[in-house]
Protein backbone atom coordinates (compact mmCIF):
# COMPACT_ATOMS: atom_id res chain seq x y z
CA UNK A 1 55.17 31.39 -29.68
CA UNK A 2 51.49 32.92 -30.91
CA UNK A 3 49.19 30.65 -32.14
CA UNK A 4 48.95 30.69 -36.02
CA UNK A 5 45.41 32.17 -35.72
CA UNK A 6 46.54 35.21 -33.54
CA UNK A 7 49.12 35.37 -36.42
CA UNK A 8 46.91 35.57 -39.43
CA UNK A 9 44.29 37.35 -37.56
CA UNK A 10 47.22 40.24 -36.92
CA UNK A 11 48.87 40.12 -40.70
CA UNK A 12 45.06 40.17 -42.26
CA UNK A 13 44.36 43.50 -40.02
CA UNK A 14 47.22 45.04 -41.02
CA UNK A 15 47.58 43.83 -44.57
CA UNK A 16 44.33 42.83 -45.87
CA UNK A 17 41.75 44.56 -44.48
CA UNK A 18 42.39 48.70 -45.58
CA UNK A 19 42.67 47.30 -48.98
CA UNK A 20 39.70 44.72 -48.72
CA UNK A 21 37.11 46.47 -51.25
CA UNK A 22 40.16 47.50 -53.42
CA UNK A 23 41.03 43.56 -53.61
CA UNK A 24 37.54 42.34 -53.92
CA UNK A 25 35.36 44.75 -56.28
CA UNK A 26 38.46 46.46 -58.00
CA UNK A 27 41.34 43.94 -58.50
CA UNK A 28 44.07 45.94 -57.21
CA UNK A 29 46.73 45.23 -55.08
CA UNK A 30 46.63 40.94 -55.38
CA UNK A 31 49.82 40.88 -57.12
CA UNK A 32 52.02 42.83 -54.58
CA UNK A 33 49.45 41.45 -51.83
CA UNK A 34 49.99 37.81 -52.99
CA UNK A 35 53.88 38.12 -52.60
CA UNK A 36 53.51 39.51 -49.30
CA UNK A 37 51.68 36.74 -47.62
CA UNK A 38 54.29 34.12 -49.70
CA UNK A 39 56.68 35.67 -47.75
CA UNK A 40 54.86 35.44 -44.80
CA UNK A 41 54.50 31.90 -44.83
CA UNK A 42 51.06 31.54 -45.85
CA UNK A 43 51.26 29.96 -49.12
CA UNK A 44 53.17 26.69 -47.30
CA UNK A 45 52.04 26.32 -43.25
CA UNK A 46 52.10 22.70 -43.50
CA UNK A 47 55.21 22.24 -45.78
CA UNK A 48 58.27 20.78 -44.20
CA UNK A 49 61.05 23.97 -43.25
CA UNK A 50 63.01 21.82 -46.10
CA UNK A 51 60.83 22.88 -48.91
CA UNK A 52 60.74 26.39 -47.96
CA UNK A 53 57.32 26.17 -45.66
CA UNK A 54 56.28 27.03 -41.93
CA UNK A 55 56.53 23.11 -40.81
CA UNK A 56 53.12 23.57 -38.98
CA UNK A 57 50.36 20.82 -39.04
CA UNK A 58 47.79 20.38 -41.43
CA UNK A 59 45.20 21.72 -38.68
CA UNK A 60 46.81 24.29 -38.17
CA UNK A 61 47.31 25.61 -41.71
CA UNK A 62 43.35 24.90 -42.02
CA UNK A 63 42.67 27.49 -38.95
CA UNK A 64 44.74 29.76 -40.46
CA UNK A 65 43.08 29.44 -44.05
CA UNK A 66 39.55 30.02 -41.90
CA UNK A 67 40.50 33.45 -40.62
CA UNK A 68 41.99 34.69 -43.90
CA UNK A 69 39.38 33.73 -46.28
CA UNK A 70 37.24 35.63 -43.35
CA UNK A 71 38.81 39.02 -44.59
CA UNK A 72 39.50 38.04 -48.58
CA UNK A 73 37.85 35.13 -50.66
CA UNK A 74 39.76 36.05 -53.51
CA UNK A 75 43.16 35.95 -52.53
CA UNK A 76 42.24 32.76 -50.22
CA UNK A 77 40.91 31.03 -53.24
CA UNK A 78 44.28 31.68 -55.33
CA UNK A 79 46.44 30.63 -52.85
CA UNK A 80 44.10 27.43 -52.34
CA UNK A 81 44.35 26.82 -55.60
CA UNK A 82 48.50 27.54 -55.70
CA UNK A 83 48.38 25.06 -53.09
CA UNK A 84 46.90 22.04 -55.45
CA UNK A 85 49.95 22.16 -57.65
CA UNK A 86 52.23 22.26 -54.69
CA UNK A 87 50.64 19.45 -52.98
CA UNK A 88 50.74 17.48 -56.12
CA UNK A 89 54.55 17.89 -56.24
CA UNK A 90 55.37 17.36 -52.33
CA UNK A 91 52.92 13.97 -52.45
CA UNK A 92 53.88 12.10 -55.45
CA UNK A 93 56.94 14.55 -57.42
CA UNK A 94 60.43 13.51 -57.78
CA UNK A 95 63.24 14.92 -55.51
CA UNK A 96 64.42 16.72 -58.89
CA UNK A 97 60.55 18.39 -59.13
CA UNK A 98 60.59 19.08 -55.31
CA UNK A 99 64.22 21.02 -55.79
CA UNK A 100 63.24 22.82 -58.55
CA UNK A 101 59.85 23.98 -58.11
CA UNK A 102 58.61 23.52 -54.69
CA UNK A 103 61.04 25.95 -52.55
CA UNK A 104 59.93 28.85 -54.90
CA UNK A 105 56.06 27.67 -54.92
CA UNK A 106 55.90 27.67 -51.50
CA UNK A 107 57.58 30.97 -51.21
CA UNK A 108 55.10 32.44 -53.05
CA UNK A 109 58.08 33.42 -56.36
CA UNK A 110 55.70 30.94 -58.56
CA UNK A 111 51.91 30.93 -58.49
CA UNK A 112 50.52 27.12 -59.36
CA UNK A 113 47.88 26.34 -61.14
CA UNK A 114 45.92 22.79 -60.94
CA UNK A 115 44.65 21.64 -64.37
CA UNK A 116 42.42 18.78 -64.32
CA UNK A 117 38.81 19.62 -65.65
CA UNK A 118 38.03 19.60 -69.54
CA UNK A 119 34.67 21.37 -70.94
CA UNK A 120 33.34 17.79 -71.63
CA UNK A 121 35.26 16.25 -68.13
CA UNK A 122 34.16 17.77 -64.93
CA UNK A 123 32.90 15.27 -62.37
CA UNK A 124 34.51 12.41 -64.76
CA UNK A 125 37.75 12.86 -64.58
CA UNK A 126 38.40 9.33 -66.63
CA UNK A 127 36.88 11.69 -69.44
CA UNK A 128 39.21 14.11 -70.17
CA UNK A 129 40.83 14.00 -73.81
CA UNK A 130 44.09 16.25 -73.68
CA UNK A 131 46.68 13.74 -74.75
CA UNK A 132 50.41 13.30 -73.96
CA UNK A 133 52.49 11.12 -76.25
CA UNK A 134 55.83 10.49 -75.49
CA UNK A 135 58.35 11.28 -78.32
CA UNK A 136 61.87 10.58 -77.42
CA UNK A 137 62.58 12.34 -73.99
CA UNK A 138 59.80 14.63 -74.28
CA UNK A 139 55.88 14.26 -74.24
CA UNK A 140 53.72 16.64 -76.75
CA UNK A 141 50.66 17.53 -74.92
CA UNK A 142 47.81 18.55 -76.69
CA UNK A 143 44.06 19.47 -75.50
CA UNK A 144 41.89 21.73 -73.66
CA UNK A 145 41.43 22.48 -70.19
CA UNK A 146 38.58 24.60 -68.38
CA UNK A 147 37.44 27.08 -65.18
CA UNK A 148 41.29 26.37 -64.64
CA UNK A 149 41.85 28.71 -61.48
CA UNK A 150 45.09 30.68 -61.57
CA UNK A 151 45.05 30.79 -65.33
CA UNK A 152 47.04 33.42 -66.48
CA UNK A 153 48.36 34.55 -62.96
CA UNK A 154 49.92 31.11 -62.36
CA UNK A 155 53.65 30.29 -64.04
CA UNK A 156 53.14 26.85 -63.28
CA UNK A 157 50.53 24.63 -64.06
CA UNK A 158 49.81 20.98 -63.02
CA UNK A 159 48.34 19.40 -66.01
CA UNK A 160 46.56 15.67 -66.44
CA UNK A 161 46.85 14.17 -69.76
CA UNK A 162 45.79 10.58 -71.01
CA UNK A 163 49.13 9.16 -71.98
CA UNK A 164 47.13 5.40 -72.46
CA UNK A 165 43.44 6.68 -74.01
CA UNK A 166 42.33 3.15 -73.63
CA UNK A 167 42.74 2.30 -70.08
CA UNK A 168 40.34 5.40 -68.91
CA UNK A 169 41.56 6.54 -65.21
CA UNK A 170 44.34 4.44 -65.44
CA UNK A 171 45.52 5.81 -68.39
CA UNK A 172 45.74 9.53 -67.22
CA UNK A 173 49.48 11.36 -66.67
CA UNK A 174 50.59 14.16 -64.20
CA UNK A 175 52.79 16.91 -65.12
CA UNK A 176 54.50 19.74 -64.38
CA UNK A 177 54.41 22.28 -67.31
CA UNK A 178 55.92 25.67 -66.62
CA UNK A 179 53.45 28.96 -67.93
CA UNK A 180 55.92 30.29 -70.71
CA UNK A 181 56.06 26.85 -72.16
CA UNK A 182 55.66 27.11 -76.15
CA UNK A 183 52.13 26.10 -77.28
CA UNK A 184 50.68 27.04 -73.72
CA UNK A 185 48.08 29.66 -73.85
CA UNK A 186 45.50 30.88 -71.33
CA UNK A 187 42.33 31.59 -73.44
CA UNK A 188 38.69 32.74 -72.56
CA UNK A 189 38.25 34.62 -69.15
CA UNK A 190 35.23 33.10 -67.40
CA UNK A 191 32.90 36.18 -66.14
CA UNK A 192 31.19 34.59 -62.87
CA UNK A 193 28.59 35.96 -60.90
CA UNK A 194 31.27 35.98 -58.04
CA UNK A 195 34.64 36.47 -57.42
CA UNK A 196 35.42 38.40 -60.30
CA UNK A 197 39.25 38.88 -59.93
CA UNK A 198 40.06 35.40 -59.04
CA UNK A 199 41.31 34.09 -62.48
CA UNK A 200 39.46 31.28 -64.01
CA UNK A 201 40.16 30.63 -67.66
CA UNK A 202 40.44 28.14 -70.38
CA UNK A 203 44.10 26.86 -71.08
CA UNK A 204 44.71 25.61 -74.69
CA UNK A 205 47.73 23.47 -75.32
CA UNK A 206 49.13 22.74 -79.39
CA UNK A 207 52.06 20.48 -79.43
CA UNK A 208 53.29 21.30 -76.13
CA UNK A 209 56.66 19.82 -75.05
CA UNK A 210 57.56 18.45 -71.54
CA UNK A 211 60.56 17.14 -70.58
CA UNK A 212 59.44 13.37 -69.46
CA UNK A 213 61.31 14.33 -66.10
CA UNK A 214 58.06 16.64 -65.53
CA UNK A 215 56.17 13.52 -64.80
CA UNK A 216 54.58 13.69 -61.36
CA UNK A 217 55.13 10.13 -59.85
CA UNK A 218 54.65 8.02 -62.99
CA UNK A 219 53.20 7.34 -66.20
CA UNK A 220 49.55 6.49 -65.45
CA UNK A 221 49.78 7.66 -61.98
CA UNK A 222 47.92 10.62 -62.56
CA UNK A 223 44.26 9.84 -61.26
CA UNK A 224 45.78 9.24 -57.80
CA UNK A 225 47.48 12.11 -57.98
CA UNK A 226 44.47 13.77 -58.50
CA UNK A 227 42.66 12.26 -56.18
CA UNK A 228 44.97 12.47 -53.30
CA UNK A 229 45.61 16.30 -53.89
CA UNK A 230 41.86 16.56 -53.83
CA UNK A 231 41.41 15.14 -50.82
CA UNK A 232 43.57 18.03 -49.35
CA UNK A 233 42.03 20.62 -51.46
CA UNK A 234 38.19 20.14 -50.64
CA UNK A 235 39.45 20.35 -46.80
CA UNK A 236 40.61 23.63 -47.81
CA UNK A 237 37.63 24.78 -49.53
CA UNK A 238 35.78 23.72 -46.27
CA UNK A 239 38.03 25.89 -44.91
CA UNK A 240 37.12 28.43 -47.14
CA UNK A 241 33.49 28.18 -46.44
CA UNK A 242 33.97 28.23 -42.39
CA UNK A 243 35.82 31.95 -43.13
CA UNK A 244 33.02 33.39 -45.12
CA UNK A 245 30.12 32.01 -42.39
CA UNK A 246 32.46 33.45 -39.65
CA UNK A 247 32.34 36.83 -41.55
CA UNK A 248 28.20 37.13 -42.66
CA UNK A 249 28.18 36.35 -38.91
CA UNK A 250 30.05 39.27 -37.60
CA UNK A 251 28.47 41.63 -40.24
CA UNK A 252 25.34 40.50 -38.73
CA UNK A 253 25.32 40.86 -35.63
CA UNK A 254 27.07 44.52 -35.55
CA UNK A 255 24.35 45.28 -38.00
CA UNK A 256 21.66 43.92 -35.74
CA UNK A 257 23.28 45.97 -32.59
CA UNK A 258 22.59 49.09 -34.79
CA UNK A 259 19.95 49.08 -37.10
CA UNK A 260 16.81 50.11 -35.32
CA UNK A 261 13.04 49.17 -36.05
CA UNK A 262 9.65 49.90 -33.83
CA UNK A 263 12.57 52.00 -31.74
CA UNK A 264 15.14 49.15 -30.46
CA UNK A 265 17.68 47.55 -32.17
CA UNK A 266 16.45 44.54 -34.30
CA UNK A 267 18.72 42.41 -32.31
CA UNK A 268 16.47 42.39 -29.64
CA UNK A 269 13.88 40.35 -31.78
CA UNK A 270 13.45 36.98 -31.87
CA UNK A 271 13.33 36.61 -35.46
CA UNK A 272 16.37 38.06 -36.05
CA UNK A 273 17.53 35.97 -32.88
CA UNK A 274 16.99 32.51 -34.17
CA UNK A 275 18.64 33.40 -37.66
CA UNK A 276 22.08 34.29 -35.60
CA UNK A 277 21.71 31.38 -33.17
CA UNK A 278 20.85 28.89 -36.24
CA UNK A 279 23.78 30.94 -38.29
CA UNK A 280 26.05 30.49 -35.20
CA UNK A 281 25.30 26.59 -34.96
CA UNK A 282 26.21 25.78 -38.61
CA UNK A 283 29.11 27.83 -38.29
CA UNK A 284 30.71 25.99 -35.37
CA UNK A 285 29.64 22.19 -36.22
CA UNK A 286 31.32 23.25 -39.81
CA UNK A 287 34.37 24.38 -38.07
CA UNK A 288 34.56 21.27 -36.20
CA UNK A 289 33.74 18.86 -38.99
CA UNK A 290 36.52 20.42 -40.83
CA UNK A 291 39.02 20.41 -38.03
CA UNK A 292 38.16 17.00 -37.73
CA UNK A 293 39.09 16.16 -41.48
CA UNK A 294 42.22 18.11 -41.15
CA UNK A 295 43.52 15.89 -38.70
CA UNK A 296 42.54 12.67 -40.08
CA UNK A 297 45.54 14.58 -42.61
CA UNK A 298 47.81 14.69 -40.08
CA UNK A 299 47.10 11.44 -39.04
CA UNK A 300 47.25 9.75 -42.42
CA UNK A 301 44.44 8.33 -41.61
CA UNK A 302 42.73 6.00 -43.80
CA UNK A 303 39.21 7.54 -43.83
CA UNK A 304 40.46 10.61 -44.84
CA UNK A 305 38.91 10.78 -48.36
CA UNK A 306 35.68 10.57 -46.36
CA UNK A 307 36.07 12.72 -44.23
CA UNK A 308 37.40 15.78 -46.83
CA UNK A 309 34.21 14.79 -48.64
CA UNK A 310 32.05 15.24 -45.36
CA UNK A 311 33.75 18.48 -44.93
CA UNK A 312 33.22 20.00 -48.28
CA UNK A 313 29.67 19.15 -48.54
CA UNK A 314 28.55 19.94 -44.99
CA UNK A 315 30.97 22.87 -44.70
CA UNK A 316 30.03 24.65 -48.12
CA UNK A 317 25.98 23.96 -47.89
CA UNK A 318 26.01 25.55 -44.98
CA UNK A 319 27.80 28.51 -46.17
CA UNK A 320 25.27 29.28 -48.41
CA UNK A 321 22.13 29.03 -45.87
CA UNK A 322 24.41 31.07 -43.69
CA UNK A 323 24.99 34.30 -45.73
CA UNK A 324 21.47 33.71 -47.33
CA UNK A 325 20.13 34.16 -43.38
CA UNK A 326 22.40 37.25 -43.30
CA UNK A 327 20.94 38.77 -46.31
CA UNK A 328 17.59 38.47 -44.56
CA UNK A 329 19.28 40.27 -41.32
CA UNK A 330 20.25 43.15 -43.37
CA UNK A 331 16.58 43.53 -45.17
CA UNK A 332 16.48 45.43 -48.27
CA UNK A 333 20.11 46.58 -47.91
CA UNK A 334 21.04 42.79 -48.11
CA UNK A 335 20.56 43.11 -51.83
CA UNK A 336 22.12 46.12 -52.52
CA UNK A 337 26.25 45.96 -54.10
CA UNK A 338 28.24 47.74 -51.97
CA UNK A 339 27.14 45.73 -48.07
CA UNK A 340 29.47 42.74 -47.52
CA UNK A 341 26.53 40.12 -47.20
CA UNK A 342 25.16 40.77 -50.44
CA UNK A 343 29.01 39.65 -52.17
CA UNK A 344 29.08 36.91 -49.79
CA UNK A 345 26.02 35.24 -50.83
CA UNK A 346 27.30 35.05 -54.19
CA UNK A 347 30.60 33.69 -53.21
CA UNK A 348 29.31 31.09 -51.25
CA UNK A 349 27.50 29.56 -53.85
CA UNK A 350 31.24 29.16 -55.83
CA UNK A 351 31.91 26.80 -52.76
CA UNK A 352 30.01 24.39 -53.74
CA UNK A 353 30.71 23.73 -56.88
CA UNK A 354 34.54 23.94 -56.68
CA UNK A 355 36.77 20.46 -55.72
CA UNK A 356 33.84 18.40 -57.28
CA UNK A 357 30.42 19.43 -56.69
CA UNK A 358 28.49 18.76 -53.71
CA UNK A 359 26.98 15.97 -55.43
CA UNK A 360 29.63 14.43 -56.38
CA UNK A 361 30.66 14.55 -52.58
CA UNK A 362 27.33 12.76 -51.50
CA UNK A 363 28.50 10.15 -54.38
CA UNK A 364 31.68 9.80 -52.73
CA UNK A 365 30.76 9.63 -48.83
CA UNK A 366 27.78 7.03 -49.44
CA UNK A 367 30.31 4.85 -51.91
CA UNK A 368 32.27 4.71 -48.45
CA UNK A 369 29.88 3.83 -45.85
CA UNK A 370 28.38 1.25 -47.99
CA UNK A 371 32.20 -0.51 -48.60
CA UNK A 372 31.52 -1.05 -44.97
């Protein structure tokens, strides 16, 4: 059987790449693109064959997620995010949720979307002030949520909701609320400096009813749920992070074979030397520290949350000295639209911010070591 890398590496040549600068700096084709690689398996590598996925490891679906965000950020970062509201549902959802839902999520027939941050609650997820109040057999859900990835291409969103306002992250509520739901609506279209056809929006909600069945887990369960799912999604953005180092990498050094200065190609310098061999060396420890995470996954081991954070800080900070080092390769031409370094560089910096900021991670991996 090939590897799952030889795999992804083959369907992103074929699929991905002719269409690359269409996807990226025009929007086109992610609809149609998106359903293709559902298809292909790519939205569900590490889901059980029961729920519709590959039945692959956790590692595995991490090496894959390296090689395609190495060809297409955007499309990698909506399926990462897809993945969020599907993990939330295989972890802690009922058997009736897991029927229902996760077969088509992780055949790429519904997009998820993972709604957790507020415009007051980002790093504090205890914040957050949407509400859910249970009336009957339904809850009425009412609030705002924010930079909620998927918005408006997703037909399913996982939304957290304080159904006890009093007990803080105790008191916060998972659920499953499909995107044609009355009351839902996707609102103002973030325009970042980055990635501008991966959807992040605002998502309003007015006396929106879910069936109490939606619950993911239990009442109150919802921080965990959060949490847990996080866990998995920061390895992912790692992920993310390793694929766009691999590719400033490559575009450097075939730029540094064939740009010429003082008569000799500039990748004969030293300069330009120690930038790939210092690019090369965060690349590769990243790789591994995220490889490492990902197994701790398969492992269930305890450490994991430690690890994911070690793997989304180290992984994404390096990201960002990596393409800055290639725009320095590529000169003047580094910071001109149009050369793949110069859009890197601005994605990178998304990285770091996204699954709780890199601060936040520092927060998190010394609260660990110090618990001893």
């Amino acid at each position: 059987m090939e590897k799952i890398e030889e795999i992804t590496k083959e369907v992103c040549k074929e699929l991905i790449e002719p269409i690359e600068r269409d996807i990226e700096d025009k929007g086109l084709y992610i609809p149609e693109t998106l359903s293709k690689l559902g298809e292909l398996g790519f939205f569900s590598v590490s889901f059980p064959r029961e729920f519709g996925g590959v039945g692959l490891t956790f590692e595995e679906a991490v090496k894959s997620s390296i090689i395609l965000s190495s060809y297409t950020s955007t499309l990698s970062m909506i399926i990462g995010a897809h993945q969020l509201a599907s993990f939330s549902i295989f972890l802690f959802g009922s058997d009736m949720l897991k029927e229902k839902y996760l077969l088509e999520l992780n055949k790429g027939k519904l997009i998820g979307a993972f709604s957790l941050t507020e415009p007051h609650a980002g790093s504090d997820p205890s914040a957050i002030k949407t509400t859910a109040v249970l009336d009957s057999d339904y809850y009425i859900l009412n609030g705002t949520k924010a930079f909620v990835t998927n918005a408006g291409l997703a037909n399913l969103y996982v939304i957290f909701a304080k159904t006890n306002p009093e007990s803080g992250a105790r008191g916060i509520t998972a659920f499953v609320v499909e995107g044609n739901t009355p009351g839902l609506a996707v609102g103002h279209k973030e325009e970042k400096m980055a990635l501008p056809y991966l959807p992040n929006a605002t998502v309003t909600l007015k006396d929106v009813k879910v069936p109490k069945e939606n619950v993911i887990g239990r009442a109150n369960l919802g921080f965990i749920v959060a949490m847990k799912t996080l866990e998995l999604g920061r390895i992912l953005t790692a992920a993310g992070s390793v694929g766009l180092m691999e590719r400033a990498l490559r575009e450097s050094i075939k730029y540094a074979k064939e740009r010429t200065q003082g008569g000799q190609p500039i990748a004969n310098y030293q300069m330009i030397q120690s930038y790939l061999a210092e690019m090369k060396t965060l690349l590769e420890t990243s790789r591994e520290i995220v490889l490492t995470a990902s197994r701790k996954k398969d492992l269930n081991a305890s450490d994991l949350g430690l690890y994911s954070s070690i793997a989304k800080y180290y992984a994404t900070k390096s990201a960002v000295d990596v393409t800055r080092l290639a725009t320095q390769i590529f000169g003047g031409y580094g910071y001109v639209r149009g050369y793949t370094v110069e859009r890197l560089y601005r994605e990178a910096k998304m990285y770091e911010i996204v699954e709780g900021t890199n601060e936040i991670q520092k927060l998190i991996i010394a609260n660990q070591i110090l618990k001893g």
